[in-house]
C-alpha atoms as a PDB file:
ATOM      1  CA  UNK A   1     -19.357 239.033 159.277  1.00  0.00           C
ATOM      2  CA  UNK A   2     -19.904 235.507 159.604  1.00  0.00           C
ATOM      3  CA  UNK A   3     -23.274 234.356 158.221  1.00  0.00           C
ATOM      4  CA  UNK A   4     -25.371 231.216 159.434  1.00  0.00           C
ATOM      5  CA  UNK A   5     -25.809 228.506 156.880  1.00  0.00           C
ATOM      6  CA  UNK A   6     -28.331 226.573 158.912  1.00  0.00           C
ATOM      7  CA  UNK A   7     -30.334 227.075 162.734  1.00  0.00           C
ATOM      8  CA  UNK A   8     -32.735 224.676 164.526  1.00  0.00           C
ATOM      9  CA  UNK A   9     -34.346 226.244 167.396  1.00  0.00           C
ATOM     10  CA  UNK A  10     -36.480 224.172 169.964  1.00  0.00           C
ATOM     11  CA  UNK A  11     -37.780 221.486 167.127  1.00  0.00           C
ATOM     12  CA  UNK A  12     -40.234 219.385 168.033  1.00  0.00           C
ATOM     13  CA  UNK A  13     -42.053 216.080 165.817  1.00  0.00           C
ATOM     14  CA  UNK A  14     -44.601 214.193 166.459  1.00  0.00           C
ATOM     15  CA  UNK A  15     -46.172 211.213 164.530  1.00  0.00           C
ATOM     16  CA  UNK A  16     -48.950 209.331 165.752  1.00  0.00           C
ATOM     17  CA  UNK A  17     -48.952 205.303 165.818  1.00  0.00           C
ATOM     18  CA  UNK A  18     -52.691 203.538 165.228  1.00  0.00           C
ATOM     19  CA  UNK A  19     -52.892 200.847 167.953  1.00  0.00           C
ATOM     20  CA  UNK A  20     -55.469 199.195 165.408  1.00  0.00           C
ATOM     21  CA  UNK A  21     -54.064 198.024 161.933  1.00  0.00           C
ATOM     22  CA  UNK A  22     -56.878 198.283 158.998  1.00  0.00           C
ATOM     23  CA  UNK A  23     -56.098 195.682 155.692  1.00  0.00           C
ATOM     24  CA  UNK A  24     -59.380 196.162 154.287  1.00  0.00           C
ATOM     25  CA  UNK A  25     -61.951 198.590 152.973  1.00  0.00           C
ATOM     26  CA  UNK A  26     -64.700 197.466 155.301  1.00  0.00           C
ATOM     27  CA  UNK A  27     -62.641 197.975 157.653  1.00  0.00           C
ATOM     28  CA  UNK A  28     -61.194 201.362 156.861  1.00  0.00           C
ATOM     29  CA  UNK A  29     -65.305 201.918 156.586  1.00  0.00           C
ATOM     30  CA  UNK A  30     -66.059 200.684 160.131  1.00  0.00           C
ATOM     31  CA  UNK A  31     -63.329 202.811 161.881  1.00  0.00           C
ATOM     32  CA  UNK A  32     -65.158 205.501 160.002  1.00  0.00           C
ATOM     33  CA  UNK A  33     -68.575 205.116 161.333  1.00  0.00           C
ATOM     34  CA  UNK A  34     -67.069 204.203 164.665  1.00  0.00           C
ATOM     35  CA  UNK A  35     -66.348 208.055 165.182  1.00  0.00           C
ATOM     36  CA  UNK A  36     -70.289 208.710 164.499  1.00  0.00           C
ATOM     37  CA  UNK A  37     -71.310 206.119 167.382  1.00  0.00           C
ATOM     38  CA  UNK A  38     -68.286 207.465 169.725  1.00  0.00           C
ATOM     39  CA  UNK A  39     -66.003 204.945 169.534  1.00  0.00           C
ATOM     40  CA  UNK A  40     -62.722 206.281 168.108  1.00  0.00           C
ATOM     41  CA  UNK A  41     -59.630 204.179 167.415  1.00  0.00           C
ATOM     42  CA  UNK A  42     -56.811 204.797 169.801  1.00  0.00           C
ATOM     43  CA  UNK A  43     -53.429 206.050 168.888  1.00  0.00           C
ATOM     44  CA  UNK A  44     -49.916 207.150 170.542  1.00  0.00           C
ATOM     45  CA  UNK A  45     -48.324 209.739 170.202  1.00  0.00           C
ATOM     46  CA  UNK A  46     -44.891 209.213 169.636  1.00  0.00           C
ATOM     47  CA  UNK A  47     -42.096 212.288 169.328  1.00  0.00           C
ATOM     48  CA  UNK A  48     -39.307 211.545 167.270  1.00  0.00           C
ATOM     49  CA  UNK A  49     -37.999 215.339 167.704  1.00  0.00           C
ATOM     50  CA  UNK A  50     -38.054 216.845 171.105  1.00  0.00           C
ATOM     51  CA  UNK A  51     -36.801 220.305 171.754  1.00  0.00           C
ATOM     52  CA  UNK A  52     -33.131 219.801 169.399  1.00  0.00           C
ATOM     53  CA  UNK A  53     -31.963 223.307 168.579  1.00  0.00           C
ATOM     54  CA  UNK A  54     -28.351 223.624 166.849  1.00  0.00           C
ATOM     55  CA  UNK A  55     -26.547 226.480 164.496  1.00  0.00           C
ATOM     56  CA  UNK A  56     -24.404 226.173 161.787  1.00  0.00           C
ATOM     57  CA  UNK A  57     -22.168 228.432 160.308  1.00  0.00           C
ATOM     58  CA  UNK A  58     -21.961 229.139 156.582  1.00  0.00           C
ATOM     59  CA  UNK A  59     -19.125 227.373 155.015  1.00  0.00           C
ATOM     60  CA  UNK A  60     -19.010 224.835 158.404  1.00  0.00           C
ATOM     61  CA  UNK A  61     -20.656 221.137 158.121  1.00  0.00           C
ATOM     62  CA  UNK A  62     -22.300 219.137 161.011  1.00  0.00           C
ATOM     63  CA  UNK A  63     -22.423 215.548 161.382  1.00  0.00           C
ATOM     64  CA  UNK A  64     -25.590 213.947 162.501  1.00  0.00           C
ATOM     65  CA  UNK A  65     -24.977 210.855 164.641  1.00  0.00           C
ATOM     66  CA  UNK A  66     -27.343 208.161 167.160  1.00  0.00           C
ATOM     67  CA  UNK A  67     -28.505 205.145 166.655  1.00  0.00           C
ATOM     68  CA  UNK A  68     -31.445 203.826 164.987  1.00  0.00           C
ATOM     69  CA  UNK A  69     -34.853 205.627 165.495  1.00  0.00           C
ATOM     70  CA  UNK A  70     -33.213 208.577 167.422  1.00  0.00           C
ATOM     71  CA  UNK A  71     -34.244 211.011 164.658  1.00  0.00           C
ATOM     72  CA  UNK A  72     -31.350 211.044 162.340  1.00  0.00           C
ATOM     73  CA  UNK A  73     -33.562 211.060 159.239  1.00  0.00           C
ATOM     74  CA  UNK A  74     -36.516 212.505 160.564  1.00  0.00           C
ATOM     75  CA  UNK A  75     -34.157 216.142 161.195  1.00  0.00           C
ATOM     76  CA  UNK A  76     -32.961 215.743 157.752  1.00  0.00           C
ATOM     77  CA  UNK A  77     -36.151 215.668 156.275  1.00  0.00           C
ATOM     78  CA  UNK A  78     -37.678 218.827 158.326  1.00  0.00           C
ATOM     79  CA  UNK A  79     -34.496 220.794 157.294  1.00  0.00           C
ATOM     80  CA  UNK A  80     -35.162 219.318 153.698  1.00  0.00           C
ATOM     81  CA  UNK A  81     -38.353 220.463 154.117  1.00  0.00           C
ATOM     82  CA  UNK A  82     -39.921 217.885 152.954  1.00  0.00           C
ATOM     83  CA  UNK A  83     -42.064 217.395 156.629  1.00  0.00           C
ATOM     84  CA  UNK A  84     -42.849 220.560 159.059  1.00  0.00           C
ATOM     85  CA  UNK A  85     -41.958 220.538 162.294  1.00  0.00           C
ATOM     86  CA  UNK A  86     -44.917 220.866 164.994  1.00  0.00           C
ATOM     87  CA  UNK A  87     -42.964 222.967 166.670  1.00  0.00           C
ATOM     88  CA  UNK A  88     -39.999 224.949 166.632  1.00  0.00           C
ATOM     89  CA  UNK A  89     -38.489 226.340 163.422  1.00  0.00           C
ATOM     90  CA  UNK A  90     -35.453 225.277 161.095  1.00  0.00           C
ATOM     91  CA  UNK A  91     -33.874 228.435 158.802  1.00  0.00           C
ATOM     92  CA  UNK A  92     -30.754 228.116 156.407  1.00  0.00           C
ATOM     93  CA  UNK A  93     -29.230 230.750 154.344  1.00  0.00           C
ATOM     94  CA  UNK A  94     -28.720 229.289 150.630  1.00  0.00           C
ATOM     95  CA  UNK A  95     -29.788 226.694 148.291  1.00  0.00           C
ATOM     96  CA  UNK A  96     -30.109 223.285 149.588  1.00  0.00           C
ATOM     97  CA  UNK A  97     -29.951 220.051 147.557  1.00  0.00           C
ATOM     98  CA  UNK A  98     -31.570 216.821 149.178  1.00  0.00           C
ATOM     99  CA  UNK A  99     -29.555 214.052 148.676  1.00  0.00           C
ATOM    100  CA  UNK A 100     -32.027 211.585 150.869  1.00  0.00           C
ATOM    101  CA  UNK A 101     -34.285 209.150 149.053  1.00  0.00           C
ATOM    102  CA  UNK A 102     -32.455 209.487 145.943  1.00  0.00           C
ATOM    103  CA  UNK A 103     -34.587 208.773 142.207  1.00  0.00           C
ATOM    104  CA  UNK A 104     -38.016 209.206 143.516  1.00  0.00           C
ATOM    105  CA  UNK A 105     -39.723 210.565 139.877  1.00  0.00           C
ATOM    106  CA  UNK A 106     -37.767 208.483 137.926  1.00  0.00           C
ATOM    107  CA  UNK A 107     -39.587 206.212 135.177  1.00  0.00           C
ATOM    108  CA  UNK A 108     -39.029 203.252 134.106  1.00  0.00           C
ATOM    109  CA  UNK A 109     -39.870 203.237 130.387  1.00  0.00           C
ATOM    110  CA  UNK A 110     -38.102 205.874 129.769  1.00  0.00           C
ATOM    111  CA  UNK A 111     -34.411 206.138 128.922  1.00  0.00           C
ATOM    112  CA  UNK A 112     -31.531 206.976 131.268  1.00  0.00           C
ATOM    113  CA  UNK A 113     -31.189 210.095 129.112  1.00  0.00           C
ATOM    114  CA  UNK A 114     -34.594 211.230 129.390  1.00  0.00           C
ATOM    115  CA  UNK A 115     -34.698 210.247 133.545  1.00  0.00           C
ATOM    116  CA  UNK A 116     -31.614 212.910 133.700  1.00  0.00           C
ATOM    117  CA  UNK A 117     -33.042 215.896 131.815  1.00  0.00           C
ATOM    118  CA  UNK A 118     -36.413 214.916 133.822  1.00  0.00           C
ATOM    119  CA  UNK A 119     -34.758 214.626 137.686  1.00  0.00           C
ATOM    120  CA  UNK A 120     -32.272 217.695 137.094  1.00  0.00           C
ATOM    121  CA  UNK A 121     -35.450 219.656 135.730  1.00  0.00           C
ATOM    122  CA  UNK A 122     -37.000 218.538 138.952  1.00  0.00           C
ATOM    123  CA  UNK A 123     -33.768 219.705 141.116  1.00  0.00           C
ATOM    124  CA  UNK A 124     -33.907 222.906 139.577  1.00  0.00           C
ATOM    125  CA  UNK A 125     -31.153 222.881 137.503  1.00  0.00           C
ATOM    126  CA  UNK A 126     -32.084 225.466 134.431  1.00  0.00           C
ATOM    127  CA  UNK A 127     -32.778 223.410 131.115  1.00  0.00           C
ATOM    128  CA  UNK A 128     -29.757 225.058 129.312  1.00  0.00           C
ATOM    129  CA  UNK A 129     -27.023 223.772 131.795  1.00  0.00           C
ATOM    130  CA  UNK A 130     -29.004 220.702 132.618  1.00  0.00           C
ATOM    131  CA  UNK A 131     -27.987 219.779 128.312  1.00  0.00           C
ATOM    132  CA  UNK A 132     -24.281 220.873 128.827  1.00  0.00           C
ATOM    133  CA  UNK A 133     -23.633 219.563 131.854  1.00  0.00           C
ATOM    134  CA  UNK A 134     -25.559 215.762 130.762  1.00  0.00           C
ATOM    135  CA  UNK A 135     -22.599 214.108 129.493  1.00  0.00           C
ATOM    136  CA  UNK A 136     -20.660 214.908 132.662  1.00  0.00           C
ATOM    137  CA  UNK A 137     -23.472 213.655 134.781  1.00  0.00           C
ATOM    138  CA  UNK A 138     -23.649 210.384 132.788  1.00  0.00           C
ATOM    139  CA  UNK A 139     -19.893 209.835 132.801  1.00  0.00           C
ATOM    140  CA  UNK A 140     -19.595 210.833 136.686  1.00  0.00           C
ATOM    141  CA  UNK A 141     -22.332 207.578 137.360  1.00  0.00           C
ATOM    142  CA  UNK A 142     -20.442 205.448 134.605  1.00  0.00           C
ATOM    143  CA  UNK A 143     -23.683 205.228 133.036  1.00  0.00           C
ATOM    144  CA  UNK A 144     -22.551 206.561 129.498  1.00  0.00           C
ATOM    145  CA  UNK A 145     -22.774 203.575 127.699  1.00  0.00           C
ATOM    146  CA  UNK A 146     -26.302 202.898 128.917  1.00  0.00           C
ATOM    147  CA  UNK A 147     -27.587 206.800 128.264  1.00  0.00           C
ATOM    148  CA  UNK A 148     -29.927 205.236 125.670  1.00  0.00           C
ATOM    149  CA  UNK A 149     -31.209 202.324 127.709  1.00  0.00           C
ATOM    150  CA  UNK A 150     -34.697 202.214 129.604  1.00  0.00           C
ATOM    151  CA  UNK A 151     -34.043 202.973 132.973  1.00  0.00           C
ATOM    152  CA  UNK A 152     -35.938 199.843 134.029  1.00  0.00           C
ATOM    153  CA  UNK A 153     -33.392 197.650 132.575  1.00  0.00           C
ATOM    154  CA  UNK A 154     -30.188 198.791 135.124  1.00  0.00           C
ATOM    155  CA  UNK A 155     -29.462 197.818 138.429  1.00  0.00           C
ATOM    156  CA  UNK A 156     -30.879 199.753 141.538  1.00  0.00           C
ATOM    157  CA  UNK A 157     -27.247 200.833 142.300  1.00  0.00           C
ATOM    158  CA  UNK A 158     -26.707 201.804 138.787  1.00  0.00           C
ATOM    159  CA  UNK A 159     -30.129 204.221 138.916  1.00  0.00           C
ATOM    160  CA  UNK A 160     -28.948 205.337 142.869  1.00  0.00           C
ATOM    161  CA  UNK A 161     -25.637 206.300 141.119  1.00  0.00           C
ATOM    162  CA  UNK A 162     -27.945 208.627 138.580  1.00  0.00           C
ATOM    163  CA  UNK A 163     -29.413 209.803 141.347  1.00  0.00           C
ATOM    164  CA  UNK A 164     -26.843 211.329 143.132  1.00  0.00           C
ATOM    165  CA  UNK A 165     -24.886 212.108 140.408  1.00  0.00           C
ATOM    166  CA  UNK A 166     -27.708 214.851 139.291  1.00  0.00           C
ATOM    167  CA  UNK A 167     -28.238 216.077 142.722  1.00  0.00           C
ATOM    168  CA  UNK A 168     -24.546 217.090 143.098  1.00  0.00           C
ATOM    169  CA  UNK A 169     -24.806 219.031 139.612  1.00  0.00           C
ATOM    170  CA  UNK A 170     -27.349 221.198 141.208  1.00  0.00           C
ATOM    171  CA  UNK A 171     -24.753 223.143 142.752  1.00  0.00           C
ATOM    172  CA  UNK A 172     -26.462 224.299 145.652  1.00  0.00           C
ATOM    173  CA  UNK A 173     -24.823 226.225 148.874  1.00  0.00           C
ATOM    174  CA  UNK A 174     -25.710 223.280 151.797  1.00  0.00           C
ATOM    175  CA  UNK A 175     -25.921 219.331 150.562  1.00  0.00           C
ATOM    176  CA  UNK A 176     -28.433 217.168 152.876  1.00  0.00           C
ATOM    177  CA  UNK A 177     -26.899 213.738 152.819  1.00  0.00           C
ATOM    178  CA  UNK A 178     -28.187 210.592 154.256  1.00  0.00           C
ATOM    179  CA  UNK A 179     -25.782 208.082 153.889  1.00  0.00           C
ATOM    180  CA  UNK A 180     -25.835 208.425 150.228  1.00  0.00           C
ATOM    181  CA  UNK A 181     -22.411 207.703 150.367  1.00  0.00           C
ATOM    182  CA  UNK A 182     -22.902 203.990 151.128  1.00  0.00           C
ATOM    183  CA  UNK A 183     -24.276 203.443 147.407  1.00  0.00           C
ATOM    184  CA  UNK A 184     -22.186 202.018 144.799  1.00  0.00           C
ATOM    185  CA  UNK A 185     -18.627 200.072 144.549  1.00  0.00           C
ATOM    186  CA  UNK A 186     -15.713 201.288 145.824  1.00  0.00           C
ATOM    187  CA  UNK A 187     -14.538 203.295 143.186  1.00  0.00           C
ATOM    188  CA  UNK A 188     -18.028 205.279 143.143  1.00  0.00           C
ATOM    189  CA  UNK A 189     -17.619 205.833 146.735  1.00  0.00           C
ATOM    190  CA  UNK A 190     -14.416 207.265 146.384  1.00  0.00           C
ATOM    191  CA  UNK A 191     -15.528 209.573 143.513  1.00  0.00           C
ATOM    192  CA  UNK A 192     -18.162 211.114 146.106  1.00  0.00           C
ATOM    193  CA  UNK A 193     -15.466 211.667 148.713  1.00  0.00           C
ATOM    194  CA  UNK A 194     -13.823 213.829 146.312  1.00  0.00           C
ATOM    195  CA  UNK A 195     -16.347 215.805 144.942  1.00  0.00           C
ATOM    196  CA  UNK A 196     -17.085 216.343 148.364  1.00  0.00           C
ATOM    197  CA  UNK A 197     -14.125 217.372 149.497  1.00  0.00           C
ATOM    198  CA  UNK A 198     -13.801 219.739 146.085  1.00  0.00           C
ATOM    199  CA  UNK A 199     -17.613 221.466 148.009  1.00  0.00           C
ATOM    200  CA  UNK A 200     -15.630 221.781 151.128  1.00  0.00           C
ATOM    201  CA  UNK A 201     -12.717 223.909 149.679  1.00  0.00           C
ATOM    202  CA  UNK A 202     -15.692 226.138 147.439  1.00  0.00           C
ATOM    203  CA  UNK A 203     -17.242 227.147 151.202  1.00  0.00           C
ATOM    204  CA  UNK A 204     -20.328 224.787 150.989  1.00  0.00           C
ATOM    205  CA  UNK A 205     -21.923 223.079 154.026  1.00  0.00           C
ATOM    206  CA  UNK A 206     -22.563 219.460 154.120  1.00  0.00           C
ATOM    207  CA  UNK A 207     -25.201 218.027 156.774  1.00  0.00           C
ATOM    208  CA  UNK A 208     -24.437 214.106 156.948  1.00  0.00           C
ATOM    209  CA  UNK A 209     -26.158 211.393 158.867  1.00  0.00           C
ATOM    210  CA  UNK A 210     -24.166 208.774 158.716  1.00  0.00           C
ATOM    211  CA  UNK A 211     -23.049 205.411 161.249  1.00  0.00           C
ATOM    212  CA  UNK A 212     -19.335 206.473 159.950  1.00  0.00           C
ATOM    213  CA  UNK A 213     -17.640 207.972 162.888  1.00  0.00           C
ATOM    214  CA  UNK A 214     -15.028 208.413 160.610  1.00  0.00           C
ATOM    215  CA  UNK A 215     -16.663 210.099 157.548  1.00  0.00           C
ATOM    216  CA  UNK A 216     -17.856 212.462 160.200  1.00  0.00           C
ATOM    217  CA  UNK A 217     -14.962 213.333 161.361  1.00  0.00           C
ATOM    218  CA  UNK A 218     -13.278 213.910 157.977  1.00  0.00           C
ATOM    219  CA  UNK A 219     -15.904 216.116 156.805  1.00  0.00           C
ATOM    220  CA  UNK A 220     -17.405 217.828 159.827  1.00  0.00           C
ATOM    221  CA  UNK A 221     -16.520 220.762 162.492  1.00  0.00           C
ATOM    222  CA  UNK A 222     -19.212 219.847 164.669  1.00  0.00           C
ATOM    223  CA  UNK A 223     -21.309 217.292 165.496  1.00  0.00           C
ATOM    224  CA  UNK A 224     -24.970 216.466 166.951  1.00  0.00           C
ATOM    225  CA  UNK A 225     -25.307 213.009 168.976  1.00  0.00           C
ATOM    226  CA  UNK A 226     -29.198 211.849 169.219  1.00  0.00           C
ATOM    227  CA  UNK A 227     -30.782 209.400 171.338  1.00  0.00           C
ATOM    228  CA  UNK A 228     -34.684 208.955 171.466  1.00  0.00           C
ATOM    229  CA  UNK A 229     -35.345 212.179 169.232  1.00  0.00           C
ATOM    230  CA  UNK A 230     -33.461 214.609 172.107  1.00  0.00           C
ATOM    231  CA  UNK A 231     -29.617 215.709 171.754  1.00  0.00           C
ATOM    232  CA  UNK A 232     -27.734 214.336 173.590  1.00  0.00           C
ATOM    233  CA  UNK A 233     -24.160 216.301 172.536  1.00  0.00           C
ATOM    234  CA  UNK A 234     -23.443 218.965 170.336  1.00  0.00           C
ATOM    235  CA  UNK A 235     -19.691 220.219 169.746  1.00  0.00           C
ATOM    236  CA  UNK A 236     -17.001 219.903 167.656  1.00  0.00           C
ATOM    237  CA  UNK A 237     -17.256 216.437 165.930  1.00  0.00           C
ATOM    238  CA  UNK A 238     -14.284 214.359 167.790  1.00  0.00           C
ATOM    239  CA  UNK A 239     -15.290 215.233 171.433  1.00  0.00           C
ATOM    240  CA  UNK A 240     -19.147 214.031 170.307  1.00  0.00           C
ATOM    241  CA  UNK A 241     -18.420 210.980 168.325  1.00  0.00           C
ATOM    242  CA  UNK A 242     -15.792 209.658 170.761  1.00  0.00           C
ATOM    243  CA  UNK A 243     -18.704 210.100 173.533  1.00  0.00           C
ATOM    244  CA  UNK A 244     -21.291 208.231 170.386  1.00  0.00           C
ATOM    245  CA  UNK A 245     -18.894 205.446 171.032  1.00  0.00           C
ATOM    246  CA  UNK A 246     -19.041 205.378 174.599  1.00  0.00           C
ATOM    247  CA  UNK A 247     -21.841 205.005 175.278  1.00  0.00           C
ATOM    248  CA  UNK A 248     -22.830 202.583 172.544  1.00  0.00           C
ATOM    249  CA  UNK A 249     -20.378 200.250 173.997  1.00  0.00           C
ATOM    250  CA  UNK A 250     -21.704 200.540 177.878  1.00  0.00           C
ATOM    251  CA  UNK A 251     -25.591 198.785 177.763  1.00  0.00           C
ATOM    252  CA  UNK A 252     -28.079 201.626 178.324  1.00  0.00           C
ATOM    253  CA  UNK A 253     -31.389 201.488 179.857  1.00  0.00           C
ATOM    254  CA  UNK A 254     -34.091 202.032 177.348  1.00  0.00           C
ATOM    255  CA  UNK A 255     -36.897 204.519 177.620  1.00  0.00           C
ATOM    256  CA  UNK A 256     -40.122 205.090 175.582  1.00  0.00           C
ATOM    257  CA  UNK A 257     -40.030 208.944 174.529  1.00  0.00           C
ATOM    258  CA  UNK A 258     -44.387 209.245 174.871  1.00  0.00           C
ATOM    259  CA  UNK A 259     -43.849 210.991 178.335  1.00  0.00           C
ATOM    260  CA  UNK A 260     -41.998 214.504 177.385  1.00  0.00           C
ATOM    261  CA  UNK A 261     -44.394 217.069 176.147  1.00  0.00           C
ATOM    262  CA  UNK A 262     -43.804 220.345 174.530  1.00  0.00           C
END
């Protein structure tokens, strides 16, 4: 019986954009009284998520493709859960590791050491494995030499490299990648391939945003296109990025997505 590894059904989010920008404290204070006297700032409601519904099979990936602001990142993050949708729901079967805004909790003034046990702690990697499994983390980010450094004192690829290197030693069932991948030289680059491609063969599910037709093909059954926060395609990943490509190279009228409610 073939299980689901991830399903999006009829997602909808919304954030709302002040019309009225407010750089002060007395000013922050007047848009508070305003609501006492009536007068209330006005805002837009903007949907970066309509109605996108997809299912994934366990051991399958997806590639998540469209160009800038259609929603890429914001889908990564609901099914990251790191934001809720407002409506809809997103359910996945498994662990799921986060490879998105990679470091966020790392410290400065500590050493690159310290950050490691501290971030894979964080990951949920139990404390025993997170010690046996810290040299191979260092070594994977080429970062042994500086394990004893401050972390403030390295390059922001070097601490990226940390980063990710941790999150993949969390071992989880589905990775969440947002063109992670891009981070690094070449050689790093090419060590992620692989260790992706090692996740593939062990059954694990990759969801990758990523401007790589490509990458998406090489590592993806199926594919979701998004323009303005609504899908656009949704099959297996050639037939949808070779229609990506289409239509990015025929000009298309653009629309503000404000009108569509749920």
């Amino acid at each position: 019986m073939t299980l689901t590894a991830i399903e999006a059904q009829e997602v909808w989010k919304q954030f709302k954009i002040p019309h009225e920008r407010r750089s002060t404290i007395l000013e922050n204070i007047a848009g508070i009284l305003s609501v006492f006297d009536d007068r209330r700032y006005s805002h837009e409601q903007f949907w970066a998520l309509k109605d996108v519904s997809f299912r994934l099979e366990d051991g399958d990936s997806i590639g998540i493709v469209g160009p800038n602001g259609s929603g890429k990142s914001t889908l990564l993050k609901l099914i990251a859960r790191t934001m809720k949708p407002d409506r809809g729901s997103i359910k996945y079967n498994g662990s799921v590791a986060p490879i998105l805004e990679l470091g966020i909790g790392f410290q400065g003034d500590i050493t690159v050491k310290e950050n490691a046990l501290i971030y894979g702690i964080i990951l949920g990697i139990p404390r025993t494995q997170l010690k046996k499994r810290l040299a191979s983390i260092l070594e994977f980010a080429g970062l042994t030499r500086f394990q004893d450094a401050k972390l403030k004192n390295l390059s922001t690829g070097m601490t990226v490299r940390l980063g990710f290197s941790i999150a993949i030693e969390s071992n989880p069932d589905i990775f969440l990648v947002d063109e992670a991948l891009a981070v690094g030289d070449m050689e790093f680059q090419q060590k992620c391939l692989d260790k992706f491609r090692e996740f593939k063969k062990e059954g694990k599910s990759i969801v990758l945003v990523s401007h790589s037709m490509n990458l998406v093909n090489d590592f993806c059954e199926k594919t979701l296109y998004l323009s303005n926060g609504e899908t656009r395609a949704f099959g297996p990943s050639i037939e949808v990025t070779q229609r990506y490509i289409a239509d990015m190279q025929t000009p298309r009228p653009t629309y503000r997505n404000v009108n569509r409610q749920p």
